[in-house]
Protein backbone atom coordinates (compact mmCIF):
# COMPACT_ATOMS: atom_id res chain seq x y z
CA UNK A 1 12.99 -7.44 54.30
CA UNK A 2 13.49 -7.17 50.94
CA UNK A 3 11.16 -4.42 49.11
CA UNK A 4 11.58 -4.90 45.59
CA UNK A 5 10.92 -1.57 43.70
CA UNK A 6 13.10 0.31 45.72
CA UNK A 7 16.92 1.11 45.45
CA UNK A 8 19.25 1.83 47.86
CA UNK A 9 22.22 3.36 46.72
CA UNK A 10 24.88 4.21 49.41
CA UNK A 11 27.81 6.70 49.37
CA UNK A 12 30.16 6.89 51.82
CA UNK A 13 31.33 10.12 52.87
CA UNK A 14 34.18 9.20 55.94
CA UNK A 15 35.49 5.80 57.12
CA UNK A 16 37.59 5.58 59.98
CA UNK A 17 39.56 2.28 61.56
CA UNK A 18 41.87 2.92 64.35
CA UNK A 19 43.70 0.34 65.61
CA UNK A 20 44.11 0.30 69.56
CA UNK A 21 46.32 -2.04 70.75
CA UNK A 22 49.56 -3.29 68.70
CA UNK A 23 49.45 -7.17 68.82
CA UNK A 24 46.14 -9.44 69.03
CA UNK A 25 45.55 -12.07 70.81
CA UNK A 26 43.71 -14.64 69.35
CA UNK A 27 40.28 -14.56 71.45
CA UNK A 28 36.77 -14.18 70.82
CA UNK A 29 36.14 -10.68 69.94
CA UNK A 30 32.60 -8.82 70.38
CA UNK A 31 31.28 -6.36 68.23
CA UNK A 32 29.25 -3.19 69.66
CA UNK A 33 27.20 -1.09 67.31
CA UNK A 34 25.85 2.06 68.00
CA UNK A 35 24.21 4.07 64.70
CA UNK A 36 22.45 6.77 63.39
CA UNK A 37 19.98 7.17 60.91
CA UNK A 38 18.50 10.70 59.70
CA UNK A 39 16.21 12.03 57.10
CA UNK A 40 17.82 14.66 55.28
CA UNK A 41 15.51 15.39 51.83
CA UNK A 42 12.34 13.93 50.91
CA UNK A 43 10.57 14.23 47.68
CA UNK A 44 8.14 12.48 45.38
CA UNK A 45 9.21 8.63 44.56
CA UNK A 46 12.61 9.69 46.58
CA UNK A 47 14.30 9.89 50.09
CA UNK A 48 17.68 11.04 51.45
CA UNK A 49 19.05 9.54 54.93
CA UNK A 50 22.46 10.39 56.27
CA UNK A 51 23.50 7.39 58.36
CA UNK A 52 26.54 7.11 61.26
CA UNK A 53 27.65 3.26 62.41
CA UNK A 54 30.36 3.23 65.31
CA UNK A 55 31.30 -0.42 65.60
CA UNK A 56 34.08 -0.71 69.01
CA UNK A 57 34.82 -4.48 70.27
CA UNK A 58 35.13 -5.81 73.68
CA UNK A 59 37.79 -6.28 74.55
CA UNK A 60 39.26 -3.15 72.82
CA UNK A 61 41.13 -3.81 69.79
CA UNK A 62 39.72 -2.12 67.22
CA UNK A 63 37.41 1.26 66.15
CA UNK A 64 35.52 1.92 62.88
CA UNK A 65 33.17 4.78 61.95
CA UNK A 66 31.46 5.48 58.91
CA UNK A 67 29.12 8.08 57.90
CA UNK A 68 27.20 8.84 54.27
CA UNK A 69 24.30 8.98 52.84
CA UNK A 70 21.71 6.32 51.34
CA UNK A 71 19.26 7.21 49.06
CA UNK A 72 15.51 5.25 48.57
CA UNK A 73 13.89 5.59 45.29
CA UNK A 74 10.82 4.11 44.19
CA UNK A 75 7.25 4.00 45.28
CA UNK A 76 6.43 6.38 48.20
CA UNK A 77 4.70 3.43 49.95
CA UNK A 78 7.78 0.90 49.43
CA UNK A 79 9.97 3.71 50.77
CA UNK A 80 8.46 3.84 53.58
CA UNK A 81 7.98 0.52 54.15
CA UNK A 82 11.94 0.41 54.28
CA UNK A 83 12.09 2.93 56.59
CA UNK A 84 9.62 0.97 59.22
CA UNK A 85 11.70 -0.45 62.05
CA UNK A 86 12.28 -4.47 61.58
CA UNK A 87 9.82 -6.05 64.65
CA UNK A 88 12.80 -9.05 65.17
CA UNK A 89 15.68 -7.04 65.00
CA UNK A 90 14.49 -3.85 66.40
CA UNK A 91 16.57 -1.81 63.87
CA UNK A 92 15.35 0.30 60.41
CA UNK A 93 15.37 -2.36 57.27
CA UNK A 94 17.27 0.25 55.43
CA UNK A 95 20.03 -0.32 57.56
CA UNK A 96 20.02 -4.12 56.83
CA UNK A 97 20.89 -2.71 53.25
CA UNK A 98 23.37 0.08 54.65
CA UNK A 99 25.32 -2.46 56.72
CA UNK A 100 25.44 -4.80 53.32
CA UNK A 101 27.12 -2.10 51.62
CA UNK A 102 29.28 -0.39 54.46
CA UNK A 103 30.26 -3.98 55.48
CA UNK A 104 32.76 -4.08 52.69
CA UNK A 105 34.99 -1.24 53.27
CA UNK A 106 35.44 -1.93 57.07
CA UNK A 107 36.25 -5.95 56.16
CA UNK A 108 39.17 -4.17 53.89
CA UNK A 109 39.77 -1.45 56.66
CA UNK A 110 40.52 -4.29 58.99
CA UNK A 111 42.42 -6.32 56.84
CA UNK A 112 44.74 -3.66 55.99
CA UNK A 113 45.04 -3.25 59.75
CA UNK A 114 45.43 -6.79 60.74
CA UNK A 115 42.63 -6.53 63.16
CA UNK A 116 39.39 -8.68 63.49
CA UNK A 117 36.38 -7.97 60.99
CA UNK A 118 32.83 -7.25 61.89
CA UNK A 119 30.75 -10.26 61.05
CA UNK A 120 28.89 -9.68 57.61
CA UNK A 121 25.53 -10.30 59.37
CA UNK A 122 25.93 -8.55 62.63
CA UNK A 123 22.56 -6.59 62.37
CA UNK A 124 20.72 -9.69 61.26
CA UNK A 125 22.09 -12.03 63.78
CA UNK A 126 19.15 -12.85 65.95
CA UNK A 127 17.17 -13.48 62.52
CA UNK A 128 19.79 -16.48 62.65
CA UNK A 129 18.66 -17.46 65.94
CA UNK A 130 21.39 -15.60 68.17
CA UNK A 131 20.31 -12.69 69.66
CA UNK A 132 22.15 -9.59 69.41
CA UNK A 133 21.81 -7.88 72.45
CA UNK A 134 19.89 -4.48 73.37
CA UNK A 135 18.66 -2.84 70.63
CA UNK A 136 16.55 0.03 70.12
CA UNK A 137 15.29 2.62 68.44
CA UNK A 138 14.03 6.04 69.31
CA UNK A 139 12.48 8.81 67.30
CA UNK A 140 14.38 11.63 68.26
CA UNK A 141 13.59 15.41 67.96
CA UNK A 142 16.54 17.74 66.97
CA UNK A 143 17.19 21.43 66.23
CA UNK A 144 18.68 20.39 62.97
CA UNK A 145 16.11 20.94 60.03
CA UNK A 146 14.25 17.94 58.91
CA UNK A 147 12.80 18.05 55.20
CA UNK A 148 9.98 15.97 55.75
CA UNK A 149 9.10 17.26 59.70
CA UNK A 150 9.75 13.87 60.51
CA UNK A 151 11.99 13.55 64.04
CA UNK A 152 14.93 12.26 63.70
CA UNK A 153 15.34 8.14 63.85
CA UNK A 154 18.60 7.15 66.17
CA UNK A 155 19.74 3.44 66.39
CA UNK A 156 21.82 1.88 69.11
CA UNK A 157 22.39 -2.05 68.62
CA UNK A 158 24.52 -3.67 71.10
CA UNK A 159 25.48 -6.79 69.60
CA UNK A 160 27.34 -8.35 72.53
CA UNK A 161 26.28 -11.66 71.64
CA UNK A 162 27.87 -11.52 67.98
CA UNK A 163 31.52 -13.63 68.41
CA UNK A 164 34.20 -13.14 65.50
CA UNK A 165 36.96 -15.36 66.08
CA UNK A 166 40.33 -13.76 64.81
């Protein structure tokens, strides 16, 4: 969904790629993605989230996490619309832009480690007519201090169904 009076602007803070075996084979290659997304500040026209994506493939070649923060800005109602949970995807549509943004540094990550890319759509897949697995999301309440009072959002997508040929 695309909410035009609102920006997303992402920073990332840590990005891993490990490697796991030493040669490739040239196979089909699923991606698994398991994230986290979690309100950190909240103020007038403005709202911080510190995201996590762990992407792992089957069978396992290669690891990436990444962790930052995205910041919303714009209308309090168009914020939150962003933050509502995408009914055919089953994930956050501020992670659509997250994943847009995060997708280039792993696609040079893996490149420098001669190991298969995530596809550049992995989240959005099933709004392309394949599915992309389990997904879900769960409000989830931590002892960690939330600005807002708001639980905390976590996002597990399982996109077994995703194939990136190597």
């Amino acid at each position: 969904m695309y909410v035009p009076n609102v920006s997303v602007d992402v920073e990332i803070k840590s990005i891993l790629g490990v490697k796991l075996v030493e040669k490739t084979e040239g196979g089909t290659v699923n991606f698994d993605v398991k994230a986290r997304l979690e309100e950190k500040e909240r103020r007038s026209q403005m709202v911080k989230v510190g995201f996590r994506l762990f992407l792992t493939t089957k069978p396992s070649l290669v690891k990436f996490e990444i962790e930052g923060v995205a910041t919303l800005k714009g209308k309090d109602a168009n914020i939150n619309e962003m933050l509502e949970v995408d009914p055919e995807t089953k994930v956050p549509y501020v992670f659509h832009k997250v994943y847009q943004q995060t997708f280039t540094a792993m696609y040079l990550l893996s490149t420098m480690l001669n190991a298969p890319s995530p596809p550049s759509d992995l989240l959005f897949s099933s709004k392309h007519g394949e599915p992309v697995g389990d997904v879900s999301v769960e409000p989830e309440a931590t002892d960690a201090e939330v600005v807002s009072g708001e639980p905390e959002m976590q996002v597990a997508a399982e996109a077994e169904n995703v194939e990136a040929k190597q």
